[in-house]
Protein backbone atom coordinates (compact mmCIF):
# COMPACT_ATOMS: atom_id res chain seq x y z
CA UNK A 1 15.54 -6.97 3.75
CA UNK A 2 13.19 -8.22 0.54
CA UNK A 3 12.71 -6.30 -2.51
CA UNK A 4 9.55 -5.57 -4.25
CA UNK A 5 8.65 -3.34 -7.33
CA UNK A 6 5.59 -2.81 -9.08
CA UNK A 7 3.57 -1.01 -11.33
CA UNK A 8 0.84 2.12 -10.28
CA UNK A 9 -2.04 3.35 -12.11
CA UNK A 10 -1.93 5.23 -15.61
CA UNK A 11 -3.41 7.63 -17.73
CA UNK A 12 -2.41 7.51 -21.29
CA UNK A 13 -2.20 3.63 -21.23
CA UNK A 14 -0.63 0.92 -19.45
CA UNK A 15 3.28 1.03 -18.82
CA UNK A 16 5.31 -0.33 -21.66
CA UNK A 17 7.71 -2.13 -19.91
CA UNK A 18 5.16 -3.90 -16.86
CA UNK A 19 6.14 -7.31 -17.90
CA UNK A 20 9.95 -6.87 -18.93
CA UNK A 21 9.34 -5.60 -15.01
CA UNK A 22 7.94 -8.81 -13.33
CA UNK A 23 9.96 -11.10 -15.15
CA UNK A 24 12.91 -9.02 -14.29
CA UNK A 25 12.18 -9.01 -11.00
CA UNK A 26 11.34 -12.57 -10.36
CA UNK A 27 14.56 -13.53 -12.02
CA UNK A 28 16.28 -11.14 -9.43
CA UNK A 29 14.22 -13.37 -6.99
CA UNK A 30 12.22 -9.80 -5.63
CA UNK A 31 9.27 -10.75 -3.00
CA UNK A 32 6.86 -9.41 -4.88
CA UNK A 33 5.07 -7.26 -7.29
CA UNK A 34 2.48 -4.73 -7.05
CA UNK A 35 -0.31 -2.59 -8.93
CA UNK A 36 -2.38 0.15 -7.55
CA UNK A 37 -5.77 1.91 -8.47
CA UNK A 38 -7.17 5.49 -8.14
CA UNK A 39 -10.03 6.31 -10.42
CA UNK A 40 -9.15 5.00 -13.43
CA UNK A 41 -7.18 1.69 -14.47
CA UNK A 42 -8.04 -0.89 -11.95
CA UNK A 43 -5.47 -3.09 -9.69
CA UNK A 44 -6.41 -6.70 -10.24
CA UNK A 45 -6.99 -7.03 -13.97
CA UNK A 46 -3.54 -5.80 -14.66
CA UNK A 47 -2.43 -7.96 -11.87
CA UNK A 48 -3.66 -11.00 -13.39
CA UNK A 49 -2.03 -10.22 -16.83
CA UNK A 50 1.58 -9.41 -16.29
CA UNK A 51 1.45 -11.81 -13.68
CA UNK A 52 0.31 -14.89 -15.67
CA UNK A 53 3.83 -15.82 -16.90
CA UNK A 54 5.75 -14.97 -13.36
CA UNK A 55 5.86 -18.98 -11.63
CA UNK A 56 7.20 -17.43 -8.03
CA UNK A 57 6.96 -14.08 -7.24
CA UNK A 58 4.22 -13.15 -5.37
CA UNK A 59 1.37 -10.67 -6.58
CA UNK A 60 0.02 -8.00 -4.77
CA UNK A 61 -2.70 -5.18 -4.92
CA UNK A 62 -1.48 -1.87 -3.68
CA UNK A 63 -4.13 -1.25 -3.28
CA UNK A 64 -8.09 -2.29 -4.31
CA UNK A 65 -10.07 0.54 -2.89
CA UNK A 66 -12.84 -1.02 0.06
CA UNK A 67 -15.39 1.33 -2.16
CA UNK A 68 -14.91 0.13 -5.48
CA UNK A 69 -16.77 -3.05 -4.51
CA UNK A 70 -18.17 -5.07 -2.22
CA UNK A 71 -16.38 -7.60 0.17
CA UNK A 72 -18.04 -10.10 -1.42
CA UNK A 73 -16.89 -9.07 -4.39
CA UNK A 74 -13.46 -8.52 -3.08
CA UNK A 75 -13.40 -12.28 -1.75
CA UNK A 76 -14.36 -13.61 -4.82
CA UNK A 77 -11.61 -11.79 -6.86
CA UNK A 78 -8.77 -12.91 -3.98
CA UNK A 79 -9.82 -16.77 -3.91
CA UNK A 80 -9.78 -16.37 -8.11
CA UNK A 81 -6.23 -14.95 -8.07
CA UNK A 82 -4.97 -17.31 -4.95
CA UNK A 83 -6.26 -20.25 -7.42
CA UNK A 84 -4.61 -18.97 -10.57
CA UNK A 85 -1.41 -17.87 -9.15
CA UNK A 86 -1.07 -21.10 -7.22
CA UNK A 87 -0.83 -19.25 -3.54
CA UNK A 88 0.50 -16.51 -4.29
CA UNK A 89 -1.54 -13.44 -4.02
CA UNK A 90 -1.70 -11.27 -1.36
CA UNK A 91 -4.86 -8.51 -1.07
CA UNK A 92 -3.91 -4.74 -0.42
CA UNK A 93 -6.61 -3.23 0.62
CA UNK A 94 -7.44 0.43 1.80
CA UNK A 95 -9.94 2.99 2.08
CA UNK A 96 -8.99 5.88 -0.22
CA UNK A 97 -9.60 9.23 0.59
CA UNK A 98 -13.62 11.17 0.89
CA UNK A 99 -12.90 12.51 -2.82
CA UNK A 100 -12.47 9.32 -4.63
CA UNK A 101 -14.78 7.23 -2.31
CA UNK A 102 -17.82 10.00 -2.49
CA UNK A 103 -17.24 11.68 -5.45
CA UNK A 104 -16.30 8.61 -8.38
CA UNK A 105 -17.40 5.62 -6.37
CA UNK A 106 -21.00 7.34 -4.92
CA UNK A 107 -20.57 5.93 -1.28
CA UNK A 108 -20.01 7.47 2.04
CA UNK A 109 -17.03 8.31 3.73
CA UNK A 110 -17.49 7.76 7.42
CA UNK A 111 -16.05 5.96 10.14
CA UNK A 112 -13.43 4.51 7.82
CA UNK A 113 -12.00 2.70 10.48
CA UNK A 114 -15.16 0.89 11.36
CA UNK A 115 -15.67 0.11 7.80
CA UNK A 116 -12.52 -1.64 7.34
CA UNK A 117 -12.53 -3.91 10.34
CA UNK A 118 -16.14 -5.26 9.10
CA UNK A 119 -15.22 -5.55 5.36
CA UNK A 120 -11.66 -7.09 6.42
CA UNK A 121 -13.83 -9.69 8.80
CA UNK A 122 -16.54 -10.63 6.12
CA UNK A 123 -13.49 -11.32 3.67
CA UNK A 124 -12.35 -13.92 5.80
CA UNK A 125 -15.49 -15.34 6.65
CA UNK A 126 -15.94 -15.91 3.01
CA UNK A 127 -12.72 -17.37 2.80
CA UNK A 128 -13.39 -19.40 5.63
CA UNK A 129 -16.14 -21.39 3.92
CA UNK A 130 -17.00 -23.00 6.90
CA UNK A 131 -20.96 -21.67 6.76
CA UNK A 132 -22.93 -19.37 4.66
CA UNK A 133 -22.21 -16.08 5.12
CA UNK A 134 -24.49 -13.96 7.47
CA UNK A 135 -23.19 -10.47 9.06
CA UNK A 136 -25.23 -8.06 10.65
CA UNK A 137 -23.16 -4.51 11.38
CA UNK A 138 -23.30 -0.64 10.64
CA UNK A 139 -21.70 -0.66 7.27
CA UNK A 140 -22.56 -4.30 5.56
CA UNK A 141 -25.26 -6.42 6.24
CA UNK A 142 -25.49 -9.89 4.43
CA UNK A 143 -28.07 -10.33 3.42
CA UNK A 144 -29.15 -7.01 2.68
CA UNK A 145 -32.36 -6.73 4.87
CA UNK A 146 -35.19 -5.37 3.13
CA UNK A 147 -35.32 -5.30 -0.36
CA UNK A 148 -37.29 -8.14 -2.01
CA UNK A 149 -36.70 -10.36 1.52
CA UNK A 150 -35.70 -13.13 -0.89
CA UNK A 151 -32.11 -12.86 0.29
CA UNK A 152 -30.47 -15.84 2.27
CA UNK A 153 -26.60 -16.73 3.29
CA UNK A 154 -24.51 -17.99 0.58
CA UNK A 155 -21.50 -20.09 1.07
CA UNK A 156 -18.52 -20.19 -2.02
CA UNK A 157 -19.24 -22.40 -4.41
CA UNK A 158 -15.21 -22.21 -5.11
CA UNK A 159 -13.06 -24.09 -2.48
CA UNK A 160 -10.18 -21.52 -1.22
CA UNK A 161 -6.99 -22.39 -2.16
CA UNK A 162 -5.65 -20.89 0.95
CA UNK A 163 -8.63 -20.50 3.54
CA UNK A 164 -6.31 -17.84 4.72
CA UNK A 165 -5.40 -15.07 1.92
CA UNK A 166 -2.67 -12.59 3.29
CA UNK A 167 -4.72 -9.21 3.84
CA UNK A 168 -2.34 -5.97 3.78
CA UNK A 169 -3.60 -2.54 4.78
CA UNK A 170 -2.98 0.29 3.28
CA UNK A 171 -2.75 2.83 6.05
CA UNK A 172 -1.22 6.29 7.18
CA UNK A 173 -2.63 7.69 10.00
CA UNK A 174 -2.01 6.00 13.86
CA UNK A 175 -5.47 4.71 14.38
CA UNK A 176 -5.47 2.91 11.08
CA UNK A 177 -2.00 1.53 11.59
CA UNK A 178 -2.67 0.29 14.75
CA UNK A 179 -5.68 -1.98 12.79
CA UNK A 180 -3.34 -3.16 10.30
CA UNK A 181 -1.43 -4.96 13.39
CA UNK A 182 -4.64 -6.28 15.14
CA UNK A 183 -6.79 -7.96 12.25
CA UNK A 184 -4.40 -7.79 8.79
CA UNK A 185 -0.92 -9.75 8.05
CA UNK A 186 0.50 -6.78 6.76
CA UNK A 187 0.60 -2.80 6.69
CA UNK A 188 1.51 -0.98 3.23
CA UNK A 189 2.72 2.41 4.33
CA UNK A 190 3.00 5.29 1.95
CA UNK A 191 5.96 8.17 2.46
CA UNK A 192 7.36 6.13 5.14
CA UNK A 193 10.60 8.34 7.45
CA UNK A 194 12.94 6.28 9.19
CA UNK A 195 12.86 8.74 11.72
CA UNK A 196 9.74 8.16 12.61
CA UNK A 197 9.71 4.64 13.38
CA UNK A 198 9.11 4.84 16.95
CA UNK A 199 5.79 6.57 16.20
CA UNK A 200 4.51 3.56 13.82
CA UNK A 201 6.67 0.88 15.84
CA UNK A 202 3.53 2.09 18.83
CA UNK A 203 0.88 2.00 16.36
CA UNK A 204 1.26 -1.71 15.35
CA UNK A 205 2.12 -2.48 18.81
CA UNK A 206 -0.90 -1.25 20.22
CA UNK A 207 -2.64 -3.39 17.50
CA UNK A 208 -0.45 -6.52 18.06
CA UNK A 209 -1.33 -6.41 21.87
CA UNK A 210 -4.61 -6.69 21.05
CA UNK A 211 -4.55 -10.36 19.39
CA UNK A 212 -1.22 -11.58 21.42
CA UNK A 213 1.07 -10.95 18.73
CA UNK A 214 4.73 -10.53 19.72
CA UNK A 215 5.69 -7.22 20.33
CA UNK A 216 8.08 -4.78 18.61
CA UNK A 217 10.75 -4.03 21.13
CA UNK A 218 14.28 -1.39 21.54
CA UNK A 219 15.96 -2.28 17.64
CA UNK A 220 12.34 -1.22 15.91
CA UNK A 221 12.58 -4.17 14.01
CA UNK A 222 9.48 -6.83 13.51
CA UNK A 223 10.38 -9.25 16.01
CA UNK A 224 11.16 -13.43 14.84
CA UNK A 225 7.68 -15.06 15.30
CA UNK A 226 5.75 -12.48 14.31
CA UNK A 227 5.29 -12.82 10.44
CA UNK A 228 3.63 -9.51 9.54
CA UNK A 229 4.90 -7.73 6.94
CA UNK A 230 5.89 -4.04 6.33
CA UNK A 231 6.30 -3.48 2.41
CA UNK A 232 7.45 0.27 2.17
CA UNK A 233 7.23 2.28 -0.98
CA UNK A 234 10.65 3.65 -2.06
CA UNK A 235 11.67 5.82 -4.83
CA UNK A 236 15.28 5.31 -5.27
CA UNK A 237 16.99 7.61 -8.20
CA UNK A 238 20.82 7.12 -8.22
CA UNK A 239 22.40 10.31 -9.93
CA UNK A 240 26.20 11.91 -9.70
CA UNK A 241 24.50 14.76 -8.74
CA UNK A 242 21.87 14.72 -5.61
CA UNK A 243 19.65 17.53 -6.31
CA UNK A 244 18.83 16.47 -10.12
CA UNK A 245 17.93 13.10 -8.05
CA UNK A 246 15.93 14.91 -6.30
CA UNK A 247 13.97 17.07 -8.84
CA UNK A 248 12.52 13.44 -9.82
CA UNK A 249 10.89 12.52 -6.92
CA UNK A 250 9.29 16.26 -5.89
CA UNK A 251 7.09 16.55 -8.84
CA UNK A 252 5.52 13.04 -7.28
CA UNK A 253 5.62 14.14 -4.00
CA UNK A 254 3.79 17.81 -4.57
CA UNK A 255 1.07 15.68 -6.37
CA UNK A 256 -0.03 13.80 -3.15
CA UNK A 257 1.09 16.63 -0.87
CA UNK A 258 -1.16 19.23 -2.13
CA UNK A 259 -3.17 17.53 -4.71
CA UNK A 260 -4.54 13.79 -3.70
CA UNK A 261 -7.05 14.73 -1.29
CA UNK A 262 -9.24 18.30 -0.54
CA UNK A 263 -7.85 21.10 2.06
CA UNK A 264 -8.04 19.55 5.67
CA UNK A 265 -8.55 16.51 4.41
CA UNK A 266 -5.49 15.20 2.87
CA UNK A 267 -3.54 12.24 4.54
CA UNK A 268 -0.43 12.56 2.92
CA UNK A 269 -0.55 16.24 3.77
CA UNK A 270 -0.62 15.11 7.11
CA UNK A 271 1.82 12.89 6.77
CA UNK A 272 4.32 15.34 5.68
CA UNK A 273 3.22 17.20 8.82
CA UNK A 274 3.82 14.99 11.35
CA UNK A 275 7.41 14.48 10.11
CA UNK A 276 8.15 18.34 11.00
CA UNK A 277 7.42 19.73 7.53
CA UNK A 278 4.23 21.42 7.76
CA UNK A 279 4.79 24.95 6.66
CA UNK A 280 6.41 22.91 3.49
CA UNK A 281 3.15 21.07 2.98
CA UNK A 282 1.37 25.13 3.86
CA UNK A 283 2.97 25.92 0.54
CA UNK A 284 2.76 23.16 -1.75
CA UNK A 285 -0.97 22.99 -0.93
CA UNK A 286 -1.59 26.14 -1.46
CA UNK A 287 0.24 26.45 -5.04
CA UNK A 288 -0.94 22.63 -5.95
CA UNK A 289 -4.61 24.19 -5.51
CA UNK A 290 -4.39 26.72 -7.35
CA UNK A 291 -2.40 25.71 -10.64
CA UNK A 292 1.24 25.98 -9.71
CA UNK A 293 2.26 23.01 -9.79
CA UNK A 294 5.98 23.55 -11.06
CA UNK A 295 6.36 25.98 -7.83
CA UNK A 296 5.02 23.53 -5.71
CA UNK A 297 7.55 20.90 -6.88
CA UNK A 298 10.25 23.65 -6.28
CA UNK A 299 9.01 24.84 -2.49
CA UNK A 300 9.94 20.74 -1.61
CA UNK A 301 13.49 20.95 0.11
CA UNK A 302 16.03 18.09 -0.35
CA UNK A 303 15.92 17.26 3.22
CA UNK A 304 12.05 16.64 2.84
CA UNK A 305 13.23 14.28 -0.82
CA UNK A 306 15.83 12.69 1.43
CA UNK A 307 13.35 11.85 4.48
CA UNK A 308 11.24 9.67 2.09
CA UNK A 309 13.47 8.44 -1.12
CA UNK A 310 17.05 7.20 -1.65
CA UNK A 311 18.96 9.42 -4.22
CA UNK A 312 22.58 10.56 -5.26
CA UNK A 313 25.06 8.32 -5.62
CA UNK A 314 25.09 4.69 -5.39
CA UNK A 315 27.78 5.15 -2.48
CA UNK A 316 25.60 7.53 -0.57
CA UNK A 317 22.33 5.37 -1.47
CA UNK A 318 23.69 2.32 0.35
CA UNK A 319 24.59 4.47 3.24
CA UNK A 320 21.24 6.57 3.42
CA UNK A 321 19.51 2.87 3.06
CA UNK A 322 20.84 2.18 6.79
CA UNK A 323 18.20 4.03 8.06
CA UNK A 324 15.62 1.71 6.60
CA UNK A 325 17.36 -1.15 7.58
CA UNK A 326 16.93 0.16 11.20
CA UNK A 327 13.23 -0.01 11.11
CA UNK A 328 9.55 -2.26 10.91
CA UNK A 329 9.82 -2.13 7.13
CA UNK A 330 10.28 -5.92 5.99
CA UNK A 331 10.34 -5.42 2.06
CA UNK A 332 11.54 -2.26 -0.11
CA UNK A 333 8.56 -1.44 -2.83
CA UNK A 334 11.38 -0.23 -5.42
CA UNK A 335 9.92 1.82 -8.06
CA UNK A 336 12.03 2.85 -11.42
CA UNK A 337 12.36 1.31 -14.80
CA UNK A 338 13.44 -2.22 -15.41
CA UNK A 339 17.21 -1.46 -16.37
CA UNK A 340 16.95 -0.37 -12.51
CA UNK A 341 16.62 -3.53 -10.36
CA UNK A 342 19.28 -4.90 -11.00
CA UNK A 343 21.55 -2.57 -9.61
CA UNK A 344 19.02 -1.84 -6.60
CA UNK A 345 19.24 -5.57 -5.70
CA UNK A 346 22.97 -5.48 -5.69
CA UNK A 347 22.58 -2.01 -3.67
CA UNK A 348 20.42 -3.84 -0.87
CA UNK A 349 22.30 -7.16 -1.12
CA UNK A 350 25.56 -6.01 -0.41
């Protein structure tokens, strides 16, 4: 199993110790390193500036938000940060949640799924360079019709680097998993449960069948031959004492539980709901909403904690981590400070 870390958005300013991070982690030869955006720092610029003194690792976005900017736009920034890192980049992308993506960014919501597969497929045409660019389909049209009619098809005038960039998707839901496995080269999942690897292990199946990929079979592992990737967000907190492990990851977990997303339209809520937790996710909702967030934290159970994080003892951590071994996840997203990697690569290693 490969390690990854990486940094997510901020609010006061950037994280002090980003590059100690990356060059910690490259030294500790990790897979790769990631940044994330919400509605405030952005993914790539960040990206491009701890990452300009890493030679190896490879940098990821965790994701850019499909809303934020064109695909066009998107293209452009992944065949700039293929170039600079030399072949290493690898684009995260996802569709964020009808908050964000109406409310900061100004554009509609629907038919996410629809969206995706036509931004993901005029990405690649542009990295294709192989003719100008011309796409006709319900969500992007290039050239825009109307207008001032003066549009036409533009081709690159930068040569990819790679003419194919690694696409990721950021998914949760069945439907959007199972178009990670058809059309991207990787799926970034977000409170990942062992236990319910069968459930994804079918959704990327029924995408793999689709373009002839091979097949996930009985050990719910990514078979040899297929080279898609699973890079699974982990919080691991090793502690003598498992609850006080545990009391760091609920704050985080009541935040996208009952706060990152409206009522009835929260993913991670549903998430949480499909693991067997939903009159959990009733409660933390309901006191996220309105104010309470310290109860909310509290009304998480250590058996929820323990379905989505590694804490307690380094013993008991490199038992629990079994369970992850057992499933599609390729590469452990480690998240923690620097001082922590270390001993999580020794952890995972063993």
């Amino acid at each position: 199993m490969k390690l990854a870390t990486g940094a997510g958005y901020w609010a006061a300013g950037p994280p002090s110790d980003a590059q100690e991070t990356i060059l910690e982690a490259e030294a500790l030869d990790f897979h790769s390193f990631w940044t994330a955006e919400a509605y405030g720092s952005d993914a790539l610029t960040p990206l491009a500036w701890w990452g300009s003194r890493t030679e190896k690792i490879q940098l990821g976005t965790g994701i850019v938000q499909m809303s934020a900017r064109t695909p066009a736009a998107t293209a452009m920034a992944a065949i700039t940060m293929d170039h600079l890192t030399n072949g290493r980049f690898i684009l995260g992308l996802g569709v964020s949640g009808p908050q964000v993506v109406e409310g900061w960014y100004g554009q509609p919501y629907p038919k996410p799924l629809a969206r995706t597969r036509e931004y993901v497929h005029v990405i690649r045409e542009i990295c294709d360079r192989e003719k100008p660019v011309s796409f006709v389909g319900d969500h992007y049209q290039m050239p825009f019709p109307g207008g001032s009619e003066l549009g036409k098809p533009l081709k690159s005038t930068v040569h990819p680097l790679r003419k194919h960039i690694p696409i990721y998707l950021g998914a949760e839901g069945p439907k959007n998993v199972a178009l990670a496995g058809e059309i991207c080269d990787g799926w970034l999942p977000l409170f990942f449960a062992p236990k319910d690897n069968q459930f994804y292990a079918d959704a990327l199946n029924e995408g793999f069948a689709k373009v002839g990929k091979s097949r996930i079979g009985s050990d719910g592992r990514i078979p040899e031959g297929n080279d898609f990737e699973v890079v699974c967000p982990v919080s691991i907190v090793p502690d003598s004492d498992v609850e006080r492990a545990a009391d760091r990851v609920r704050p985080m977990l009541a935040l996208y539980m009952g706060g990152m997303g409206a009522k009835g339209a929260n993913f991670h809520y549903d998430v949480f709901c499909r693991m067997g937790y939903q009159d959990v996710a009733d409660q933390v909702q309901e006191c996220y909403l309105t104010g309470r967030k310290e109860q909310a934290a509290a009304a998480i159970p250590l058996s929820l904690v323990e379905e989505v994080a590694l804490v307690g003892p380094l013993d008991k951590i490199a038992k629990d981590l079994q369970r992850w071994r057992d499933t599609v996840v390729t590469t452990l997203q480690v998240s923690g400070p620097t001082s922590l990697l270390r001993t999580v690569a020794e952890v995972v290693r063993q």
